[in-house]
Protein backbone atom coordinates (compact mmCIF):
# COMPACT_ATOMS: atom_id res chain seq x y z
CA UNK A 1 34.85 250.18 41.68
CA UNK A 2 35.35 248.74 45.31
CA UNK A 3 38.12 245.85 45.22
CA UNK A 4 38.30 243.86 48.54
CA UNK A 5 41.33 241.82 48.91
CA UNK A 6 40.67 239.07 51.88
CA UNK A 7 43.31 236.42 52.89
CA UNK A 8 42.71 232.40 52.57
CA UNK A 9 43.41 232.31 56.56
CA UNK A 10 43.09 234.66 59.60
CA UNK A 11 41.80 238.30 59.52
CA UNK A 12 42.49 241.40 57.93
CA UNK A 13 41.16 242.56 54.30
CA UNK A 14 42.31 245.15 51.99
CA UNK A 15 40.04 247.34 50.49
CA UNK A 16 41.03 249.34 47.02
CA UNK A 17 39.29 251.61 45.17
CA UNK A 18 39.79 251.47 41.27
CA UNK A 19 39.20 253.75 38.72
CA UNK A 20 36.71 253.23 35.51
CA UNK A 21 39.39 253.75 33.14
CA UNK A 22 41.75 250.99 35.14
CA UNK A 23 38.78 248.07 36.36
CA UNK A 24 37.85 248.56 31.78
CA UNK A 25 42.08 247.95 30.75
CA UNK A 26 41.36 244.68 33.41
CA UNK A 27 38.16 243.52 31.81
CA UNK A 28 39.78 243.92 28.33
CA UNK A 29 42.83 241.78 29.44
CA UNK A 30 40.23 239.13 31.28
CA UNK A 31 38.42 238.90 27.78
CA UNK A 32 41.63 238.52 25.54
CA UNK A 33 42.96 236.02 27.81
CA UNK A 34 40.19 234.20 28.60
CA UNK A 35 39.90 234.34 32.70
CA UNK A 36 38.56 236.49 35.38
CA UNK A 37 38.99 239.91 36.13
CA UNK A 38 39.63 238.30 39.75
CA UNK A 39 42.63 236.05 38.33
CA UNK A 40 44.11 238.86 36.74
CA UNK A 41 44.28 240.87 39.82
CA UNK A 42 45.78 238.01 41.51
CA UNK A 43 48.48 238.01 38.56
CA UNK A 44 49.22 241.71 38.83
CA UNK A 45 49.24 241.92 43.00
CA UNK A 46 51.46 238.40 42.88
CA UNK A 47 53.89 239.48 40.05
CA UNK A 48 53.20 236.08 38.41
CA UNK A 49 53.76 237.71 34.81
CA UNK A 50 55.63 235.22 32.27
CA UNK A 51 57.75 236.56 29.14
CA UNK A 52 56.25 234.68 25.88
CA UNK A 53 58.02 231.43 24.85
CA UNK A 54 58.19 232.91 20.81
CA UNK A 55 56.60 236.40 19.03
CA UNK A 56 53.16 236.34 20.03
CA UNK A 57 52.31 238.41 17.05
CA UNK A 58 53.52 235.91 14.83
CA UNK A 59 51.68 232.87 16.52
CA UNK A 60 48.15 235.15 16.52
CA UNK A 61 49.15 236.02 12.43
CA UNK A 62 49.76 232.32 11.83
CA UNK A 63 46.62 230.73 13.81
CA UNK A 64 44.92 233.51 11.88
CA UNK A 65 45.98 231.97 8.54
CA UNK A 66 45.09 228.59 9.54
CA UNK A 67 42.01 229.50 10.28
CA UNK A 68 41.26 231.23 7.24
CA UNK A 69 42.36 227.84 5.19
CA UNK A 70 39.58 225.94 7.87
CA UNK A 71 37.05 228.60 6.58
CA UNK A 72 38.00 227.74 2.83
CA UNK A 73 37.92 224.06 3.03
CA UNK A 74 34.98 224.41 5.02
CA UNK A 75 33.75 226.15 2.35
CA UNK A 76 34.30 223.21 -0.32
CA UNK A 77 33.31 220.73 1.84
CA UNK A 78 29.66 221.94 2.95
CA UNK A 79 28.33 221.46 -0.85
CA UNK A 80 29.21 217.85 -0.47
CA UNK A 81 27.75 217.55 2.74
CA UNK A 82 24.74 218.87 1.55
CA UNK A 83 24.95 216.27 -1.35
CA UNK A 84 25.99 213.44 0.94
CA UNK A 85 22.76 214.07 3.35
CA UNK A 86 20.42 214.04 0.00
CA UNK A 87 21.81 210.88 -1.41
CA UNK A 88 21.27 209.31 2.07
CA UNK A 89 17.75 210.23 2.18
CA UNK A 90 17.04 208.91 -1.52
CA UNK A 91 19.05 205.44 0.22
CA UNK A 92 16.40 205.50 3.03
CA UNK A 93 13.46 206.10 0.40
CA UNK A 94 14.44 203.64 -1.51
CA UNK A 95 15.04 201.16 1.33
CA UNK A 96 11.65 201.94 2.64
CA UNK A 97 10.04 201.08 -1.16
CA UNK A 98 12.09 198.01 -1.78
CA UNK A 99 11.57 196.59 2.09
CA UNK A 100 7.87 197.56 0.64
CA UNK A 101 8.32 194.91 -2.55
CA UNK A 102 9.69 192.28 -0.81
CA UNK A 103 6.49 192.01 1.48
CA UNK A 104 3.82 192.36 -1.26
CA UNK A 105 6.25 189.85 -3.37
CA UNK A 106 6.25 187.23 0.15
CA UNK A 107 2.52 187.82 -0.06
CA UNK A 108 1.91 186.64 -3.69
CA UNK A 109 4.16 183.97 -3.01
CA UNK A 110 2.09 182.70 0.26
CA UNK A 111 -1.03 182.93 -1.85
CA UNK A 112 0.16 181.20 -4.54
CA UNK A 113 1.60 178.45 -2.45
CA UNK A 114 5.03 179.10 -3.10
CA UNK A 115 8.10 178.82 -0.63
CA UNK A 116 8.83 182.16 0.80
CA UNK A 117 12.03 184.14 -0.01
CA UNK A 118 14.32 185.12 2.44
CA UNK A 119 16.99 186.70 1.56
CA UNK A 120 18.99 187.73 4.41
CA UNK A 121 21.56 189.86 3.05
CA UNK A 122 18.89 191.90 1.09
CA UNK A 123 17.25 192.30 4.43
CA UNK A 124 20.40 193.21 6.19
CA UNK A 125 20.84 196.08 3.20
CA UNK A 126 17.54 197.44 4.11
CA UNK A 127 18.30 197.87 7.63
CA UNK A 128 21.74 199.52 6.82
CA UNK A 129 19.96 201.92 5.00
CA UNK A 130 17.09 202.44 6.95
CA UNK A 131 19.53 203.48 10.01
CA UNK A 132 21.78 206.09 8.35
């Protein structure tokens, strides 16, 4: 692979040529790291290399537990989701029935001459229900 090395001002460019075995190691450290095989270049040609802070081993074994323990709760906690999401369908169902009621039971009412009913907080139920 052809590298070309230009400056931010003025002339002149380098031009390298790397190896298959060497432009793969910088790929493989651009993926583990998480940025471009351009910014590691930069790193390596700049010597901007930084000594870890703790054990790096131990932080990748330790976010490695944690996530296993996310996995596991996650685990728990989807059944109940799953439950959650059916319970809140049977509210909407049931809002949709009773909102349902309450009209045929204003309509009897209106025929037989009868105050209507309006019960506000009933109504205000429904709506809850019927937006979740």
């Amino acid at each position: 692979m052809k590298l070309t090395i230009k400056p931010d001002r003025g002339f002149g460019k380098v031009e390298v040529e790397l190896n298959e075995a060497l432009w793969a190691e910088i790929e493989k450290l651009a993926e583990r790291y998480g940025v471009s095989p351009e910014r590691i270049i930069e790193i390596a040609l700049a010597g901007e290399f930084r000594e870890s802070k703790g054990k790096l081993e131990e932080l990748e074994r330790k976010a490695e537990e944690l996530e296993k323990k996310v996995w596991k709760l996650e685990k728990e906690y989807a059944p109940l989701r799953y439950k959650a999401y059916g319970l809140s369908e049977d509210n909407k169902i049931l809002a949709i029935e009773l909102s349902g009621l309450i009209a045929e039971n204003n309509g009897l009412r209106r025929f037989l001459r009868l105050p209507p009913n309006r019960n506000l907080e009933l109504r205000k139920l429904i709506s809850y229900y019927l937006q979740g």
